[in-house]
Protein backbone atom coordinates (compact mmCIF):
# COMPACT_ATOMS: atom_id res chain seq x y z
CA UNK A 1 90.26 98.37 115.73
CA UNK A 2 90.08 100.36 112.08
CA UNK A 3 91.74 97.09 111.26
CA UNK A 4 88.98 94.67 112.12
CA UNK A 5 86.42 97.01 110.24
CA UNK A 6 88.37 96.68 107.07
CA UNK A 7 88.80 93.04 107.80
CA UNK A 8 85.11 92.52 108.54
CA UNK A 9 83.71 94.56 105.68
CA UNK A 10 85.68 91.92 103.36
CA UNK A 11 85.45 88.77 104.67
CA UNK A 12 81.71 88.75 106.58
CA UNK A 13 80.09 91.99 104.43
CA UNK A 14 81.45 90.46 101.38
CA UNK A 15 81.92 94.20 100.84
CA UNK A 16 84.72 96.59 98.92
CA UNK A 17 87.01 98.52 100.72
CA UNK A 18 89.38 101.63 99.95
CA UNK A 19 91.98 101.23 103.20
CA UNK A 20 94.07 104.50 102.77
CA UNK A 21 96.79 104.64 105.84
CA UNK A 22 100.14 105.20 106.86
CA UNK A 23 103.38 103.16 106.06
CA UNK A 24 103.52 100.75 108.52
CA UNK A 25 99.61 100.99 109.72
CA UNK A 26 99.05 97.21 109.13
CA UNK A 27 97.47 97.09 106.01
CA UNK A 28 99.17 94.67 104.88
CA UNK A 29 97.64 92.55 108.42
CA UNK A 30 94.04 93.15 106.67
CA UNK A 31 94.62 91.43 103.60
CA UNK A 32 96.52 88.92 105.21
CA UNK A 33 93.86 88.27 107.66
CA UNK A 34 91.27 88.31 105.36
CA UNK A 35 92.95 86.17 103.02
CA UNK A 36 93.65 83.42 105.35
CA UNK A 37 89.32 83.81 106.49
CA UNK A 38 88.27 83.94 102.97
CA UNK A 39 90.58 81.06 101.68
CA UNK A 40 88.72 78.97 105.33
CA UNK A 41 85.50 79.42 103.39
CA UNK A 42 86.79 78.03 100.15
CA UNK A 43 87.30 80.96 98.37
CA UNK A 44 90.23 81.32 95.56
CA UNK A 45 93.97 83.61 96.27
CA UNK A 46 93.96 87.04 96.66
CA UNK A 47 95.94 88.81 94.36
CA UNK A 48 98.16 91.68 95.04
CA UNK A 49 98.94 94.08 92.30
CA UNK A 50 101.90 95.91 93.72
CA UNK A 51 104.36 98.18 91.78
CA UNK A 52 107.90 97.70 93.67
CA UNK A 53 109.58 94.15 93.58
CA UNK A 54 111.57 95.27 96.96
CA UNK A 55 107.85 95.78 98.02
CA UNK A 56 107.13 91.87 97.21
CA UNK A 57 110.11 90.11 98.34
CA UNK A 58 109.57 92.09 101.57
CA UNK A 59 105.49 90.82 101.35
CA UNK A 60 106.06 87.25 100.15
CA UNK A 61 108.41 87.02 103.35
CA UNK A 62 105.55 88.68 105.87
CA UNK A 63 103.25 85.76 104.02
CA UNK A 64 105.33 83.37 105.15
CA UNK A 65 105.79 84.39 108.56
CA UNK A 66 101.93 84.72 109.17
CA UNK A 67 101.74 80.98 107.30
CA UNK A 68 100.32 82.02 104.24
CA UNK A 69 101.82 80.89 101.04
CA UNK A 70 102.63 83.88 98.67
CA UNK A 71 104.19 83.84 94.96
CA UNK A 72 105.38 86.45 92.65
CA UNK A 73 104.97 86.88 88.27
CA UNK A 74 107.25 89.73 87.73
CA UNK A 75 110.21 90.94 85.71
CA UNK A 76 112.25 89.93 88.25
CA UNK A 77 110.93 85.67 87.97
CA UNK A 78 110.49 84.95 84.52
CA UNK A 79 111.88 81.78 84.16
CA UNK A 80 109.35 80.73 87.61
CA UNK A 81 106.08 81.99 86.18
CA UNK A 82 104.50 78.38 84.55
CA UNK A 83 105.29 77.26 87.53
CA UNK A 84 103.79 79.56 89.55
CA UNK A 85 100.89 79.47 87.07
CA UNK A 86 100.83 75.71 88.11
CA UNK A 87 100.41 76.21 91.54
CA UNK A 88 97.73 78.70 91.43
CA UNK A 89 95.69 76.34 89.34
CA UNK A 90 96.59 73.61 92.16
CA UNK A 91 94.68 75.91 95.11
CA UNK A 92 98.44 76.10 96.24
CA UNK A 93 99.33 79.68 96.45
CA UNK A 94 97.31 82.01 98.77
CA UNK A 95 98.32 84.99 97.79
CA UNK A 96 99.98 86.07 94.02
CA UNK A 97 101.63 89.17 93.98
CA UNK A 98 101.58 90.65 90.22
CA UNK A 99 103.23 93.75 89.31
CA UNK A 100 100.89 96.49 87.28
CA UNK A 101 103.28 95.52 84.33
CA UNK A 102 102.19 92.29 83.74
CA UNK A 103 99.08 92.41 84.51
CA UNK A 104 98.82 95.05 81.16
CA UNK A 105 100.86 92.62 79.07
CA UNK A 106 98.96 91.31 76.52
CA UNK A 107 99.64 87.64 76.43
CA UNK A 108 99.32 87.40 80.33
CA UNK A 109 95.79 89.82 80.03
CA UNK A 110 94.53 87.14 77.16
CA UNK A 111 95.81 83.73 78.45
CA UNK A 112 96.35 84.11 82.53
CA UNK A 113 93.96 86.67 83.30
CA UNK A 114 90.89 85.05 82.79
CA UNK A 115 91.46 82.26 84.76
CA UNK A 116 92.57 83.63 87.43
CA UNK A 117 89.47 86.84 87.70
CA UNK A 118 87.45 83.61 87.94
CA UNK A 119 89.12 82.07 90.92
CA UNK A 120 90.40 84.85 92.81
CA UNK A 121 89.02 85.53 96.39
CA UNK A 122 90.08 88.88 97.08
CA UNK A 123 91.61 91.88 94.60
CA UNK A 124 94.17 94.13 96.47
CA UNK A 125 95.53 97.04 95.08
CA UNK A 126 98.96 97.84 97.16
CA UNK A 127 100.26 101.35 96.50
């Protein structure tokens, strides 16, 4: 139920939401859900700023079971982030997971940044 308000306070409120719960409360369902309702209405990815890389792999696979197409710009990817650029610039990727690092590195802050404040649906902070 605490779920659905989350979920409806994003998606139909157009609202901002703090969603402080347990491990293993679903919150991970909310963004997910609301992703996959805001992307329906045309709106850009979400992006996840999340501070483990087990933490990713372990989202980008929950992504893909719930059919939503997730990608990661980490340390752990370097040689896949122009490509994973590319695809967010496409409307491919649903969901980008970006770790606090990179988001504070300058070049990516200057030259990726910009672009993708301007497109994204939904801003999830993850931990």
């Amino acid at each position: 139920e605490d779920q659905w308000v989350a979920i409806e306070a994003l998606v139909a409120d157009k609202r901002r939401a703090l969603v402080v719960q347990r491990t293993g409360w679903g919150k991970s369902a909310v963004y997910f859900v609301a992703t996959s309702l805001l992307r329906a209405q045309g709106s850009g990815p979400t992006v996840i700023v999340s501070p483990l890389l087990a933490l990713m792999r372990n989202q980008v696979a929950a992504a893909a079971r719930a059919g939503i197409s997730a990608r990661t710009i980490n340390s752990s990817n370097t040689e896949e982030w122009e490509s994973v650029q590319a695809e967010v610039a496409a409307g491919e990727v649903d969901v980008l997971l970006v770790s606090p690092e990179r988001l504070n590195n300058p070049d990516f802050r200057d030259q990726v940044l910009p672009k993708l404040a301007a497109a994204t649906g939904l801003l999830v902070v993850d931990e």
